[in-house]
PDB file of N, CA and C in Angstrom:
ATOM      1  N   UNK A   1       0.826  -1.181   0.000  1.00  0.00           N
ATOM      2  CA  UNK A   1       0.000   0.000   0.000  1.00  0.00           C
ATOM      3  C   UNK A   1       0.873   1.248   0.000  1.00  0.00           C
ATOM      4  N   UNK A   2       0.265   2.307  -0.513  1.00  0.00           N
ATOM      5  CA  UNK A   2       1.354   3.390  -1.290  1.00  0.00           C
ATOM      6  C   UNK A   2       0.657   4.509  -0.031  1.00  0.00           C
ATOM      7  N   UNK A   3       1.890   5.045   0.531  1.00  0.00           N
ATOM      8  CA  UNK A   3       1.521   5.979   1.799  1.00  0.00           C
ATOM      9  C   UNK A   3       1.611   7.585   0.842  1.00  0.00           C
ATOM     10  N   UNK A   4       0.122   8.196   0.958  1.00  0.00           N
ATOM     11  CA  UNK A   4       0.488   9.278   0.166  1.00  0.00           C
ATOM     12  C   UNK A   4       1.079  10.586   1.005  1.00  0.00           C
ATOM     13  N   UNK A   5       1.804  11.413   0.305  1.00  0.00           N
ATOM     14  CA  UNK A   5       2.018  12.465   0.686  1.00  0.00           C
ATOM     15  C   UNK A   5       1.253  13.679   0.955  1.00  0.00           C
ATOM     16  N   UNK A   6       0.906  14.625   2.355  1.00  0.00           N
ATOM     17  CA  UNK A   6       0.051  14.930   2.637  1.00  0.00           C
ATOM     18  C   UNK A   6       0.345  16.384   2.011  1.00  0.00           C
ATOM     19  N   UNK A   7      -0.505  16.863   2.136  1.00  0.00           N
ATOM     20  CA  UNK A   7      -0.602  18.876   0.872  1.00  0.00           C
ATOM     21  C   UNK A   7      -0.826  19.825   1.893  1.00  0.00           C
ATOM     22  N   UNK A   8      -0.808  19.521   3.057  1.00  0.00           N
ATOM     23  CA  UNK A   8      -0.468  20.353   4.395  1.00  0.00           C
ATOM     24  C   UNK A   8      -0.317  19.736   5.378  1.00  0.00           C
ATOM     25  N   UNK A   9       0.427  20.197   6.583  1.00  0.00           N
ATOM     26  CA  UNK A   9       0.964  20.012   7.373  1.00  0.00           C
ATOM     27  C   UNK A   9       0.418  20.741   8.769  1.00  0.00           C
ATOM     28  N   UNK A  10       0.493  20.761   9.964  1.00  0.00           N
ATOM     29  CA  UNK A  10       0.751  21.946  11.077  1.00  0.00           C
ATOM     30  C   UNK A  10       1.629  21.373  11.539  1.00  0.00           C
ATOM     31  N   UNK A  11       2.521  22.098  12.192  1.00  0.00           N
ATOM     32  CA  UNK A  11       3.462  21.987  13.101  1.00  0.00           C
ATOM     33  C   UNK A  11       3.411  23.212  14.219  1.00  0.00           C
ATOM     34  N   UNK A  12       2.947  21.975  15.469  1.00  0.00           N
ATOM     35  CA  UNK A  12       2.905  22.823  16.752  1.00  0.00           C
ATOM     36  C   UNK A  12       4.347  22.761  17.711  1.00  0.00           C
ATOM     37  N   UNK A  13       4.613  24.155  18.001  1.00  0.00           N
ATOM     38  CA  UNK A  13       6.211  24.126  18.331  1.00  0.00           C
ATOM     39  C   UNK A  13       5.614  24.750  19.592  1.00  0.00           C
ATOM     40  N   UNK A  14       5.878  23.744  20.540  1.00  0.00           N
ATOM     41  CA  UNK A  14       6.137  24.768  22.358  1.00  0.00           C
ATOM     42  C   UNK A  14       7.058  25.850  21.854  1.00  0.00           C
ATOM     43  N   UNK A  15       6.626  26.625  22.691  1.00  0.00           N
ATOM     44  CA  UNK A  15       7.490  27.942  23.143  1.00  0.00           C
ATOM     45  C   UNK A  15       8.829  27.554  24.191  1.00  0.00           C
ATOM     46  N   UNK A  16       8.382  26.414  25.019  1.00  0.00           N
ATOM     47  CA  UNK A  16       9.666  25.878  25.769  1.00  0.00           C
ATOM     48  C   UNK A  16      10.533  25.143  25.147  1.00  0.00           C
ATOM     49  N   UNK A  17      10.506  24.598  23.675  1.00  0.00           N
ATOM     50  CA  UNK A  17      10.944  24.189  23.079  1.00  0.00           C
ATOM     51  C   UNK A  17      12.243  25.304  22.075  1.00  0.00           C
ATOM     52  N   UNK A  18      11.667  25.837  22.157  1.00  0.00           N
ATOM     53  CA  UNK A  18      12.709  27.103  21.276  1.00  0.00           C
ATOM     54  C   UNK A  18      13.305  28.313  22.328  1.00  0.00           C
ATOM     55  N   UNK A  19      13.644  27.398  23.590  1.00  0.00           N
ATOM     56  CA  UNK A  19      14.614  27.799  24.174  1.00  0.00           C
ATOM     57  C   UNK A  19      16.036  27.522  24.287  1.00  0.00           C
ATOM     58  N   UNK A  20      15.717  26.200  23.921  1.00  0.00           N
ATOM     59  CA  UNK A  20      16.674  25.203  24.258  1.00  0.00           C
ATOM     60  C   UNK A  20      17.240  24.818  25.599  1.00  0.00           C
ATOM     61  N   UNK A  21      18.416  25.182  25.912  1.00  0.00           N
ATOM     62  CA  UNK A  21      19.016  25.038  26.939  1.00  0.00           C
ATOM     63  C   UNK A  21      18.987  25.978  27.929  1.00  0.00           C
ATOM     64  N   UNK A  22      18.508  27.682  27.002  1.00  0.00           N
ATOM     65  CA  UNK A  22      18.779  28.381  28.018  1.00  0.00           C
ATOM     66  C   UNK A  22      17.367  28.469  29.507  1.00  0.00           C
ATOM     67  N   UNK A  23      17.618  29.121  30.019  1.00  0.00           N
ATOM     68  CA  UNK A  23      16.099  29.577  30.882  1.00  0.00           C
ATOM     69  C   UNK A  23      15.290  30.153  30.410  1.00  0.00           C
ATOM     70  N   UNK A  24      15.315  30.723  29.748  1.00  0.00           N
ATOM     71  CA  UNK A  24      14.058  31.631  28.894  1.00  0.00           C
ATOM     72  C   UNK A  24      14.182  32.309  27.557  1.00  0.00           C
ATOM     73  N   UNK A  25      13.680  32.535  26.876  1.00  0.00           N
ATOM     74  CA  UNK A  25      13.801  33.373  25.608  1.00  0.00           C
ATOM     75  C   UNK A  25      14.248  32.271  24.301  1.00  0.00           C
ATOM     76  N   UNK A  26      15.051  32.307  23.411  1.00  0.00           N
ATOM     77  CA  UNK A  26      15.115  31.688  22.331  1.00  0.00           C
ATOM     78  C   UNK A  26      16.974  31.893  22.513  1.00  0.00           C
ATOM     79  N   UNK A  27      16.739  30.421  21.829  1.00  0.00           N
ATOM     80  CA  UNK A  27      18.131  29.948  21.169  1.00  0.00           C
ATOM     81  C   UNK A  27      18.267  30.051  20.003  1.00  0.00           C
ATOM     82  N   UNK A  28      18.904  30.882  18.848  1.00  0.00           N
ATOM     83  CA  UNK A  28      19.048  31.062  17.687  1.00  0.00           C
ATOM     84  C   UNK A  28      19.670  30.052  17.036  1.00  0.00           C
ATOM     85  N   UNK A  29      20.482  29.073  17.543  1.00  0.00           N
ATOM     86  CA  UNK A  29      20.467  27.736  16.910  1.00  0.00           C
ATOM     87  C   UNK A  29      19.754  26.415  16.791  1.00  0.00           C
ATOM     88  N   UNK A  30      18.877  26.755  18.074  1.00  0.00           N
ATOM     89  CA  UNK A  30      17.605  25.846  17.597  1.00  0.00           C
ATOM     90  C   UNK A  30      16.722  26.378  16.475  1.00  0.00           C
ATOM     91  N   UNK A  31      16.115  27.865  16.450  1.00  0.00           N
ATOM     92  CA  UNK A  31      15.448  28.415  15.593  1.00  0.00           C
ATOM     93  C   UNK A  31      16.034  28.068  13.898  1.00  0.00           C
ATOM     94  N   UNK A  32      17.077  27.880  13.990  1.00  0.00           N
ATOM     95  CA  UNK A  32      17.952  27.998  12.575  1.00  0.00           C
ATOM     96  C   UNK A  32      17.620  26.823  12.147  1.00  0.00           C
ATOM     97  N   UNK A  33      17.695  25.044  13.415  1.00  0.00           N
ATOM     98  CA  UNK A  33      17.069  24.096  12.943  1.00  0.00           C
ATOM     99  C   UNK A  33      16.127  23.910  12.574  1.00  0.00           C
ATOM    100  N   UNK A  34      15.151  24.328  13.169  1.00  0.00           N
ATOM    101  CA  UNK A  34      13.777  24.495  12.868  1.00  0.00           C
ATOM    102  C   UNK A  34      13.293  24.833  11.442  1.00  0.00           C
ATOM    103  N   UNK A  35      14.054  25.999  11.118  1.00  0.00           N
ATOM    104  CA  UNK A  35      13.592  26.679   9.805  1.00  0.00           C
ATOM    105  C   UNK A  35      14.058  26.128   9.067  1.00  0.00           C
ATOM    106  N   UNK A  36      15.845  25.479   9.405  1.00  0.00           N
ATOM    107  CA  UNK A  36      16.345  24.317   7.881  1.00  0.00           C
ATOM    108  C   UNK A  36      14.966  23.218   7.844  1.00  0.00           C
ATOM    109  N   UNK A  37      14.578  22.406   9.103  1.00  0.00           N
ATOM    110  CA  UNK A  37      13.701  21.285   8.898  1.00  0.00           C
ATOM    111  C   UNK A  37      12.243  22.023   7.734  1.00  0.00           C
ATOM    112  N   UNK A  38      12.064  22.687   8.113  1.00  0.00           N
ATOM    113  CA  UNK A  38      10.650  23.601   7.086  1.00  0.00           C
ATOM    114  C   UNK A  38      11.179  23.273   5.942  1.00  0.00           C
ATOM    115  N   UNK A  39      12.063  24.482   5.743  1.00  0.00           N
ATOM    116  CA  UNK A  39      12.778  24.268   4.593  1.00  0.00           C
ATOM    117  C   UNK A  39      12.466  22.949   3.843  1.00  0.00           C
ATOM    118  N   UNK A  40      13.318  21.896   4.175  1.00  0.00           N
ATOM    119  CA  UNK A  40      13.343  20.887   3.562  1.00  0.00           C
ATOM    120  C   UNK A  40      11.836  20.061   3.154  1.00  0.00           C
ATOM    121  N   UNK A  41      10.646  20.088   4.417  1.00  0.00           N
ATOM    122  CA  UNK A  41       9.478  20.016   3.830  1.00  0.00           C
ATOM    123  C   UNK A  41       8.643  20.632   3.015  1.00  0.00           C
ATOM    124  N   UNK A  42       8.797  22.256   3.402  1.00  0.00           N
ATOM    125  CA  UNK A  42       8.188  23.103   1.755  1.00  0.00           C
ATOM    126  C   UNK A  42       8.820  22.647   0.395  1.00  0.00           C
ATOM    127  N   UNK A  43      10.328  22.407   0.598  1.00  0.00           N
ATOM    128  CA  UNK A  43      10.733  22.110  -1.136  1.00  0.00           C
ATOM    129  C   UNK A  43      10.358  20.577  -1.714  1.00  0.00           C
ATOM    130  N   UNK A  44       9.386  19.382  -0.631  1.00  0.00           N
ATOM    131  CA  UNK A  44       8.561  18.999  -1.921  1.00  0.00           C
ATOM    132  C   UNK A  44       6.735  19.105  -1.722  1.00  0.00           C
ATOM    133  N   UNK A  45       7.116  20.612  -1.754  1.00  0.00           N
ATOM    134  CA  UNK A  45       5.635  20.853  -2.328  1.00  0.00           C
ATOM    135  C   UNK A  45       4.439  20.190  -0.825  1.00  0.00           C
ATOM    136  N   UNK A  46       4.840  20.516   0.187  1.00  0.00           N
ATOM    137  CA  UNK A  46       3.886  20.282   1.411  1.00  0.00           C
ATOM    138  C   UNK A  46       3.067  21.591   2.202  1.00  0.00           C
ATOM    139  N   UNK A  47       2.336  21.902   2.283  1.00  0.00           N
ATOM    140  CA  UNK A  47       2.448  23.446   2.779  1.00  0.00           C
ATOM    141  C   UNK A  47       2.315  23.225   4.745  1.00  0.00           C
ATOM    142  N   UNK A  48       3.107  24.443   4.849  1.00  0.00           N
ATOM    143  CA  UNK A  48       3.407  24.288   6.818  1.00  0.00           C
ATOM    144  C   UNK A  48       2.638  25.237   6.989  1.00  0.00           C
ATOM    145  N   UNK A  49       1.648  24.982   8.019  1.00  0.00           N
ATOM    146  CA  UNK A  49       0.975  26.019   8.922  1.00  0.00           C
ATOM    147  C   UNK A  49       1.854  25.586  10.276  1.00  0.00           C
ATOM    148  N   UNK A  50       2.432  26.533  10.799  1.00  0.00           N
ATOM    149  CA  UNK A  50       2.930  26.745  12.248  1.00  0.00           C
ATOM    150  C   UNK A  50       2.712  27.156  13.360  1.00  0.00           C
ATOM    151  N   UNK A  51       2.073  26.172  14.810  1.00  0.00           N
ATOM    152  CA  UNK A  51       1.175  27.068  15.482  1.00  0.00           C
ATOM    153  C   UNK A  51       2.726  27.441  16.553  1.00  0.00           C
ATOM    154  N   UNK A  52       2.684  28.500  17.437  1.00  0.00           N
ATOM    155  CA  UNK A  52       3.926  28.579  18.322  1.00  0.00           C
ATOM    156  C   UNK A  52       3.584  29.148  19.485  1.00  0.00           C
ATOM    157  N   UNK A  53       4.067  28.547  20.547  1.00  0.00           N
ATOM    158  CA  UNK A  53       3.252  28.963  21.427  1.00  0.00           C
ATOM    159  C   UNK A  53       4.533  29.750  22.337  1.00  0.00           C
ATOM    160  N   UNK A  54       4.317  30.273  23.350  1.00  0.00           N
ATOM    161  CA  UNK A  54       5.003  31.549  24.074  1.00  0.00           C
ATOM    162  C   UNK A  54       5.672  30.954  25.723  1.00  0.00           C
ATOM    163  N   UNK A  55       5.391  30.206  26.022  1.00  0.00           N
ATOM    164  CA  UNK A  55       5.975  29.653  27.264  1.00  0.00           C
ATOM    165  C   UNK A  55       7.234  29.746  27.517  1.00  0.00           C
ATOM    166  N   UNK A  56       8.293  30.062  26.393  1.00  0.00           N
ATOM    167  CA  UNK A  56       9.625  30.110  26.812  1.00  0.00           C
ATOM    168  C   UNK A  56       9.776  31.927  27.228  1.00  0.00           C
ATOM    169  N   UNK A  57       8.642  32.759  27.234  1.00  0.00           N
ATOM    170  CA  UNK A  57       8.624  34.148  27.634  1.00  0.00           C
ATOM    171  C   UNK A  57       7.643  34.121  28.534  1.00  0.00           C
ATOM    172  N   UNK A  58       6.351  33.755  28.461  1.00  0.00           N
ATOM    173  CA  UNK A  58       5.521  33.721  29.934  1.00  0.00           C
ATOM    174  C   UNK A  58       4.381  32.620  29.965  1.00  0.00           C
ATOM    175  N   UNK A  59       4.384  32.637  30.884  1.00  0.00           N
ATOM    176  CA  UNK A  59       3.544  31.745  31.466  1.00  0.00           C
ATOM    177  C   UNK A  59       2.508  32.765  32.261  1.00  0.00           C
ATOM    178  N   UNK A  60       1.107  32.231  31.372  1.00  0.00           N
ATOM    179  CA  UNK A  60      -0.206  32.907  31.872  1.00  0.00           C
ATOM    180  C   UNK A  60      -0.788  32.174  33.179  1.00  0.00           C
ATOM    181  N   UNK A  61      -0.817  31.031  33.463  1.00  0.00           N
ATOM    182  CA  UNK A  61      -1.089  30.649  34.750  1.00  0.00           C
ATOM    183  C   UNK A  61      -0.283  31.001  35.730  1.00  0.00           C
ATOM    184  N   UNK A  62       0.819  31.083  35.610  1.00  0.00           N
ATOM    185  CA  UNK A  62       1.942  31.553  36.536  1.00  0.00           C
ATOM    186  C   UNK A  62       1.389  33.144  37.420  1.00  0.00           C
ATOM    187  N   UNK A  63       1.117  33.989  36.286  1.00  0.00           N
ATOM    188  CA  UNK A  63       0.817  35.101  36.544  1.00  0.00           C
ATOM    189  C   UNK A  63      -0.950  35.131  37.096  1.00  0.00           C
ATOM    190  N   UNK A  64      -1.637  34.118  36.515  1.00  0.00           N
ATOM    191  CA  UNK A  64      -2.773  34.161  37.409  1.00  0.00           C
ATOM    192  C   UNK A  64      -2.961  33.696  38.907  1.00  0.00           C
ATOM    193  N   UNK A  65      -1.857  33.191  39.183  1.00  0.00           N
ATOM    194  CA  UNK A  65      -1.537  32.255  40.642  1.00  0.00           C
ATOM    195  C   UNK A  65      -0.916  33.861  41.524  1.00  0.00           C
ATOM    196  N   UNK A  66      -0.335  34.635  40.602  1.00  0.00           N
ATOM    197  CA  UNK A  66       0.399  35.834  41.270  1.00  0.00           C
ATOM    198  C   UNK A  66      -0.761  37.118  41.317  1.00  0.00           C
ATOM    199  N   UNK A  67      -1.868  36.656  40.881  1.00  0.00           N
ATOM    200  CA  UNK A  67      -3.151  37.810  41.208  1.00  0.00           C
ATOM    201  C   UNK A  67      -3.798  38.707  39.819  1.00  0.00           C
ATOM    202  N   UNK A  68      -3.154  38.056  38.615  1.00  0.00           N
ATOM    203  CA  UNK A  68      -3.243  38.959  37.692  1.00  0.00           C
ATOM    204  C   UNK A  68      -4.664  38.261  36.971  1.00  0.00           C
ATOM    205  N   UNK A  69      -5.402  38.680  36.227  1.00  0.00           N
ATOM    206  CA  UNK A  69      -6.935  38.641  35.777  1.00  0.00           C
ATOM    207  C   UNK A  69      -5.883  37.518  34.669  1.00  0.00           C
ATOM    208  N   UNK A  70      -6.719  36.102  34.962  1.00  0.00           N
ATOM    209  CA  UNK A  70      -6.235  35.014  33.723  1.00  0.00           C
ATOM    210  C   UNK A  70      -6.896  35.828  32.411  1.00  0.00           C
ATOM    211  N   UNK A  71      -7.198  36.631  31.979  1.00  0.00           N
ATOM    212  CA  UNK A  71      -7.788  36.858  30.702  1.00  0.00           C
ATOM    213  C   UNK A  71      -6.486  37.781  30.244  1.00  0.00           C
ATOM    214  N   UNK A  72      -6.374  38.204  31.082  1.00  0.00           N
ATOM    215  CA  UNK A  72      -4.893  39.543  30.671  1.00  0.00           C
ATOM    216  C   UNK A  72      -3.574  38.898  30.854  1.00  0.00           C
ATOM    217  N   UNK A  73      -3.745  37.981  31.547  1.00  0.00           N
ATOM    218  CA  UNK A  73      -2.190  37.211  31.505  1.00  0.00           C
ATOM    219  C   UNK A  73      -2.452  35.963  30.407  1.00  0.00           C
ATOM    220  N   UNK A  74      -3.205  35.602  29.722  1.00  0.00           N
ATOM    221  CA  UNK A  74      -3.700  34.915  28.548  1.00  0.00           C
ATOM    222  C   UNK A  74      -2.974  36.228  27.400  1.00  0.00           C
ATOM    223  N   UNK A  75      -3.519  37.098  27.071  1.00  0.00           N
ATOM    224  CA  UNK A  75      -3.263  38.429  26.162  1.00  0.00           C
ATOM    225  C   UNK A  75      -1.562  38.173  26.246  1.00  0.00           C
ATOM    226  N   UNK A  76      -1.325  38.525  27.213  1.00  0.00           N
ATOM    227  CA  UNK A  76       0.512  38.844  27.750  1.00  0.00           C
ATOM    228  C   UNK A  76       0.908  37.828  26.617  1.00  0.00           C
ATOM    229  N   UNK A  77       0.052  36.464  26.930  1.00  0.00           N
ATOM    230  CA  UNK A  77       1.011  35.207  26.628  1.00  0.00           C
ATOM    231  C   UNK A  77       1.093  35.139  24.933  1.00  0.00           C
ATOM    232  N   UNK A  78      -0.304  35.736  24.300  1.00  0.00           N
ATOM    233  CA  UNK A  78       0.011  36.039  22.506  1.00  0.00           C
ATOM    234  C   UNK A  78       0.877  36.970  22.474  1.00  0.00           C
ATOM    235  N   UNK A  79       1.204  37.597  22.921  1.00  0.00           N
ATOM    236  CA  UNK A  79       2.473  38.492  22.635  1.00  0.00           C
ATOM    237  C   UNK A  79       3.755  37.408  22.620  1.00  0.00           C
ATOM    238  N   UNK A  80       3.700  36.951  23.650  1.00  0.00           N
ATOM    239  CA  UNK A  80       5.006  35.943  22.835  1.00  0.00           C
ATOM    240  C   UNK A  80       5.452  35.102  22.449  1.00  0.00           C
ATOM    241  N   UNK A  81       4.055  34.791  22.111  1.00  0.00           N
ATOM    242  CA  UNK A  81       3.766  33.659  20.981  1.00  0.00           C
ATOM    243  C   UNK A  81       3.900  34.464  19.491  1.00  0.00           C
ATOM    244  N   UNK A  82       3.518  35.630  19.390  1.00  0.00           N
ATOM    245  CA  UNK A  82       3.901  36.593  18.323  1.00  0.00           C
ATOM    246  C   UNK A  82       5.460  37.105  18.162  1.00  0.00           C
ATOM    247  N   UNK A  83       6.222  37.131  19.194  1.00  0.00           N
ATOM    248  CA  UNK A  83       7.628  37.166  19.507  1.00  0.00           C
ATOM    249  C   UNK A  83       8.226  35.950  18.962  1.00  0.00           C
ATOM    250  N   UNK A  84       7.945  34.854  19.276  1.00  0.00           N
ATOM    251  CA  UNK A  84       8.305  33.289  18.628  1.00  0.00           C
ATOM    252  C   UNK A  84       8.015  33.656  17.418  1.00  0.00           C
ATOM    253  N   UNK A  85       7.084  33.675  16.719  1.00  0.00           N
ATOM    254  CA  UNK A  85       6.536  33.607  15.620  1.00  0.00           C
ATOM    255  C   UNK A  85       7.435  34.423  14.608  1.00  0.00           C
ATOM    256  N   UNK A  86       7.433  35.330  15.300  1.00  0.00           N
ATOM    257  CA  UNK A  86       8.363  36.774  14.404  1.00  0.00           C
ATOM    258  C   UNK A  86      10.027  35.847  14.086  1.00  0.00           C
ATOM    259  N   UNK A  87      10.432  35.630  14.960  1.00  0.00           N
ATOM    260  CA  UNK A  87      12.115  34.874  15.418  1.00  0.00           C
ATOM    261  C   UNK A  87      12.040  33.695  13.933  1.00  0.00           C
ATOM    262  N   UNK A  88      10.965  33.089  14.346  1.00  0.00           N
ATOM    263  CA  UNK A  88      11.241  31.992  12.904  1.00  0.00           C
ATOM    264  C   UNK A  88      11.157  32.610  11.505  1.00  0.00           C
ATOM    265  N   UNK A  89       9.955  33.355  11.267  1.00  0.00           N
ATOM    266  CA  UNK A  89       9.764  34.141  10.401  1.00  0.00           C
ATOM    267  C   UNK A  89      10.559  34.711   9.610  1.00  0.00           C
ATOM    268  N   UNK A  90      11.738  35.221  10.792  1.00  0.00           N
ATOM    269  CA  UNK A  90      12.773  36.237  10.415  1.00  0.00           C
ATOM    270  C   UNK A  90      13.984  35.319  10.000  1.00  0.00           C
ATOM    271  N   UNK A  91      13.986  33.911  10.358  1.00  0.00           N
ATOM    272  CA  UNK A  91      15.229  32.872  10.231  1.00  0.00           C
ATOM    273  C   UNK A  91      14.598  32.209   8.821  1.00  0.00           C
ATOM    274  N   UNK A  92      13.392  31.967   8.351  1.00  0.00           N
ATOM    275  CA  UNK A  92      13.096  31.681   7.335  1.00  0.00           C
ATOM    276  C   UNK A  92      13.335  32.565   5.912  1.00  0.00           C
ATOM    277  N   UNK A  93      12.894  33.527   6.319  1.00  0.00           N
ATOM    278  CA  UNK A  93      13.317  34.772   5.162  1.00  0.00           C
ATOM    279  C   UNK A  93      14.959  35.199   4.841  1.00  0.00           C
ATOM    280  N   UNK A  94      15.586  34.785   5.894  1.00  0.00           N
ATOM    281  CA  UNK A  94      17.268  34.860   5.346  1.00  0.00           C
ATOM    282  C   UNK A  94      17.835  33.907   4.276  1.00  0.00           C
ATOM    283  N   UNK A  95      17.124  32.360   4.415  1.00  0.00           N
ATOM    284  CA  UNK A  95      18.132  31.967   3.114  1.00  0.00           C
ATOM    285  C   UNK A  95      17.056  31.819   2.134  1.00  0.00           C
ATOM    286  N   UNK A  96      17.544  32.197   1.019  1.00  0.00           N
ATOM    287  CA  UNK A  96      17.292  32.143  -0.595  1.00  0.00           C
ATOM    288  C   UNK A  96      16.923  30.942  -0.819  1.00  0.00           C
ATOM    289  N   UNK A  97      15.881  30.001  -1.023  1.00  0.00           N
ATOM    290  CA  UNK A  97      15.557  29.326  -1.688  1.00  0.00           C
ATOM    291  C   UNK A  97      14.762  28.851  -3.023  1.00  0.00           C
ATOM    292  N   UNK A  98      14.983  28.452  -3.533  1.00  0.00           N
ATOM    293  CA  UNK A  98      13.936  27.934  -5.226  1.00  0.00           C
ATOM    294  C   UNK A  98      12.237  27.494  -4.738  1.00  0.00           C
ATOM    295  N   UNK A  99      12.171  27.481  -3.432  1.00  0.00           N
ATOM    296  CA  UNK A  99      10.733  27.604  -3.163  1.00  0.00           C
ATOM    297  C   UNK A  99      10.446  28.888  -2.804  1.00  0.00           C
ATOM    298  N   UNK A 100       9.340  29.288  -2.775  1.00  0.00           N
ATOM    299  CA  UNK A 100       8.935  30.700  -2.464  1.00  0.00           C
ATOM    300  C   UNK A 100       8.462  30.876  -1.397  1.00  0.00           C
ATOM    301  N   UNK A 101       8.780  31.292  -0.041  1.00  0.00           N
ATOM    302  CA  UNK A 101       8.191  31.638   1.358  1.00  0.00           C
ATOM    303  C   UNK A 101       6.964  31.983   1.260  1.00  0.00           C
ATOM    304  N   UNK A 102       5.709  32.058   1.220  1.00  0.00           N
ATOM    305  CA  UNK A 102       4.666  32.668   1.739  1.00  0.00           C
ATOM    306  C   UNK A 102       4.529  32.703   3.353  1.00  0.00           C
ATOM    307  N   UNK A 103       4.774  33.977   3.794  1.00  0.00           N
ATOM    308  CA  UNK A 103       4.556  33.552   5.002  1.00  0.00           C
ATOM    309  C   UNK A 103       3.825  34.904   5.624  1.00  0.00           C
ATOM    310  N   UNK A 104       3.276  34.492   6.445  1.00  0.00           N
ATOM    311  CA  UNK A 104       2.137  35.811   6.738  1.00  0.00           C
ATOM    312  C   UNK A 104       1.876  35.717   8.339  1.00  0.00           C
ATOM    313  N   UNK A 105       1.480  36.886   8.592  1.00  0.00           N
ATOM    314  CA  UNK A 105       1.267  37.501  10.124  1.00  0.00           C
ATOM    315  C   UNK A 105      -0.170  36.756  10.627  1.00  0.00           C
ATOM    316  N   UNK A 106      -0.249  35.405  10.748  1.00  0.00           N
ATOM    317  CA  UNK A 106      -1.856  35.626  10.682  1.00  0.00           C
ATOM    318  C   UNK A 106      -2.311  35.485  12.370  1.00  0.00           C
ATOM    319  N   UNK A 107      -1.157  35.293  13.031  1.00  0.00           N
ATOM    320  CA  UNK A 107      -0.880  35.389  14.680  1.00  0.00           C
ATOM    321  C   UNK A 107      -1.463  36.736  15.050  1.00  0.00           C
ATOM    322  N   UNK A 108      -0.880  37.590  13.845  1.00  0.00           N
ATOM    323  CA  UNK A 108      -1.244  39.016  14.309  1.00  0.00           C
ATOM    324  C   UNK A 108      -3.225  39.114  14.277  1.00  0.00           C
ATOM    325  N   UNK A 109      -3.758  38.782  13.155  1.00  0.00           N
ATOM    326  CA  UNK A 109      -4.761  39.156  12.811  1.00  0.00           C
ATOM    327  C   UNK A 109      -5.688  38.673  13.778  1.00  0.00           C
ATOM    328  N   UNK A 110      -5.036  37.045  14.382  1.00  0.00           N
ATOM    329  CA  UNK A 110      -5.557  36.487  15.461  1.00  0.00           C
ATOM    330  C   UNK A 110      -6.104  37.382  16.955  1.00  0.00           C
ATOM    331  N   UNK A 111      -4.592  37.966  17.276  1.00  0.00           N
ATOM    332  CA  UNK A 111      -5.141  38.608  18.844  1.00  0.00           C
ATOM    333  C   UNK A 111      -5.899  39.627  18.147  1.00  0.00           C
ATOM    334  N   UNK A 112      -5.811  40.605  17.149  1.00  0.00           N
ATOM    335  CA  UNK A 112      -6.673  41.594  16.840  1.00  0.00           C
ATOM    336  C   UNK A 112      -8.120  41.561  16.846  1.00  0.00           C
ATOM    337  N   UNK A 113      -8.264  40.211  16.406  1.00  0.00           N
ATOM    338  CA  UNK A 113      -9.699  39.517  16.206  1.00  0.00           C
ATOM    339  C   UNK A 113     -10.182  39.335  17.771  1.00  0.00           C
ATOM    340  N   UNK A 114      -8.995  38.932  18.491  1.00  0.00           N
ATOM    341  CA  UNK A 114      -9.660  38.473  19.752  1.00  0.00           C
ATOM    342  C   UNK A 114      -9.876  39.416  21.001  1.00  0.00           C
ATOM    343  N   UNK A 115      -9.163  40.221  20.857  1.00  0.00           N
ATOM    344  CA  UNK A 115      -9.026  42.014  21.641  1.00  0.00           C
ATOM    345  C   UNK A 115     -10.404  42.456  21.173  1.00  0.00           C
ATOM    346  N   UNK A 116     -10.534  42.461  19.770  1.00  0.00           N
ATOM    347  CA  UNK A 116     -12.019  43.631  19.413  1.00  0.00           C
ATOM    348  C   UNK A 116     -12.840  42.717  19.920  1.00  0.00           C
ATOM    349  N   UNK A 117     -13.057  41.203  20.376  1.00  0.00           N
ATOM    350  CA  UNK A 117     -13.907  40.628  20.855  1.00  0.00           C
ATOM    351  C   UNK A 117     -14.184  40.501  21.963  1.00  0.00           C
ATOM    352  N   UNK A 118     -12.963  40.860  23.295  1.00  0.00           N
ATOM    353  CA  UNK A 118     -13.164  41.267  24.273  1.00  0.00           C
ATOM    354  C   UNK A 118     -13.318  42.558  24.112  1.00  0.00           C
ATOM    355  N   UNK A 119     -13.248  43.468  23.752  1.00  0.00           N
ATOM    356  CA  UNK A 119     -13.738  44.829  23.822  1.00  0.00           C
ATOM    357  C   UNK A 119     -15.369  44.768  23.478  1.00  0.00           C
ATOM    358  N   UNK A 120     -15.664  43.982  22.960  1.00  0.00           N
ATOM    359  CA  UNK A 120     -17.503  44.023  22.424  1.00  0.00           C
ATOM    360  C   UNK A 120     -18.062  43.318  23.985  1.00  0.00           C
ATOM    361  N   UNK A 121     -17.394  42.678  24.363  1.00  0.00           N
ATOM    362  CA  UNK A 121     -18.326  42.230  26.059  1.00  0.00           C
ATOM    363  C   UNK A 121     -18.141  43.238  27.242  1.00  0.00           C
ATOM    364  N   UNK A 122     -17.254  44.405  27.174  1.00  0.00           N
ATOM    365  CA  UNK A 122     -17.231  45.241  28.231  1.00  0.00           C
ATOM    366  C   UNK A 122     -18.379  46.021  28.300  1.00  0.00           C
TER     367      UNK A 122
END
């Protein structure tokens, strides 16, 4: 039986994951792996949606245990999940390849969507 090749992908990347070794924030040589591994799956023709999440910058329960409204320390936490997001983004667009990057903000359009939606329940 012939295993077919799939025409999209997601790839969900912890945020604690693209720290690596350090305590917090990003390792630019994990990020660099990351984006070669893409790499190599966009050039045959797979498309990557990438979800990324922010834990290696904050942790929203953390901050709700410390008194802060879980809805606003949720917010905090797309910010650096948008910080991740940006880091690969920016490691993908450096090398030149014969495939063509499409790659788009749609993290951004996300909290925007979700801010004007808490703003409609106040």
């Amino acid at each position: 039986m012939e295993v077919k090749k799939p025409k999209r992908i997601v790839l969900k990347l912890s945020g604690e994951s693209l720290k690596g070794k350090l305590e917090f924030g990003l390792d630019s040589e994990i990020i660099k792996a990351i984006a070669t591994e893409i790499k190599k799956i966009s050039k045959i023709n797979v498309q990557v949606s990438i979800v990324a999440g922010g834990g290696n910058f904050w942790r929203g329960v953390e901050f709700e245990k410390r008194g802060m409204d879980r809805s606003t320390a949720d917010y905090a936490g797309m910010l650096a999940t948008i910080m991740n997001a940006l880091a690969l983004q920016d490691e993908l667009e450096k090398t030149k390849s014969k495939f063509e990057h499409n790659l788009h903000l749609i993290y951004l359009l996300s909290l925007k969507l979700t801010l004007e939606e808490e703003r409609l329940d106040i």
